[in-house]
Protein backbone atom coordinates (compact mmCIF):
# COMPACT_ATOMS: atom_id res chain seq x y z
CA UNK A 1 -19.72 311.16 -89.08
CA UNK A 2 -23.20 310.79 -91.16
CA UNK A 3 -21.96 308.83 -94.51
CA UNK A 4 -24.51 310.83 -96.32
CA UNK A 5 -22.67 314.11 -95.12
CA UNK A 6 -19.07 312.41 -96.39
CA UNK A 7 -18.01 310.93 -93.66
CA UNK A 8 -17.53 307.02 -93.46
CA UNK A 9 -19.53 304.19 -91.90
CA UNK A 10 -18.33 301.52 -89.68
CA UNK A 11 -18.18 298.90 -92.37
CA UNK A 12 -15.60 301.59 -94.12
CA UNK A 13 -13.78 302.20 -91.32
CA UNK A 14 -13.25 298.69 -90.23
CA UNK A 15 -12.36 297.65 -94.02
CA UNK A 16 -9.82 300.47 -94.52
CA UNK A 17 -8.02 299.40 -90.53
CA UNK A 18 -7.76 295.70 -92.19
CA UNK A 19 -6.62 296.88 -95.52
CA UNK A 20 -3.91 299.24 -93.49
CA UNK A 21 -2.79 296.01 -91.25
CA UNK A 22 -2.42 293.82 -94.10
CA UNK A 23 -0.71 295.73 -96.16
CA UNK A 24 1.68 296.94 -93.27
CA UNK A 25 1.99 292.66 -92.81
CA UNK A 26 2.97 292.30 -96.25
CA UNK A 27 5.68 294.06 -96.21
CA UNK A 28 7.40 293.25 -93.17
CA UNK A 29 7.05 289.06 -93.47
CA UNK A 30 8.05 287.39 -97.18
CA UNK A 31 5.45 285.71 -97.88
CA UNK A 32 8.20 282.60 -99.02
CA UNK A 33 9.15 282.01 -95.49
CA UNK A 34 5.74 283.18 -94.06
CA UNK A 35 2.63 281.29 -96.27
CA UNK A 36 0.47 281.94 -92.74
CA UNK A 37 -0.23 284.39 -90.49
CA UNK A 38 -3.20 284.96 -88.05
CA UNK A 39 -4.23 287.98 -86.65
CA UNK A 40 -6.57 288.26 -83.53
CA UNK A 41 -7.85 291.19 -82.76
CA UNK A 42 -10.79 292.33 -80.63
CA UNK A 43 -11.78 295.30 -78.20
């Protein structure tokens, strides 16, 4: 999708999939018990 037509670009996209993954995160580990975490992720 064009971003000029309303779609979203890749930055957008890729921001939004970390913002879903670390919000997801959050709420499963405490982050008390859990200070850390690293997530690798690649194609």
């Amino acid at each position: 999708m064009d971003p000029a037509l309303g779609g979203f670009s890749l930055y957008q996209l890729m921001e939004m999939a970390a913002f879903s993954v670390a919000c997801s995160i959050s709420q499963v580990y405490d982050k008390k018990t859990h200070p850390r975490i690293l997530v690798c992720v690649g194609p």
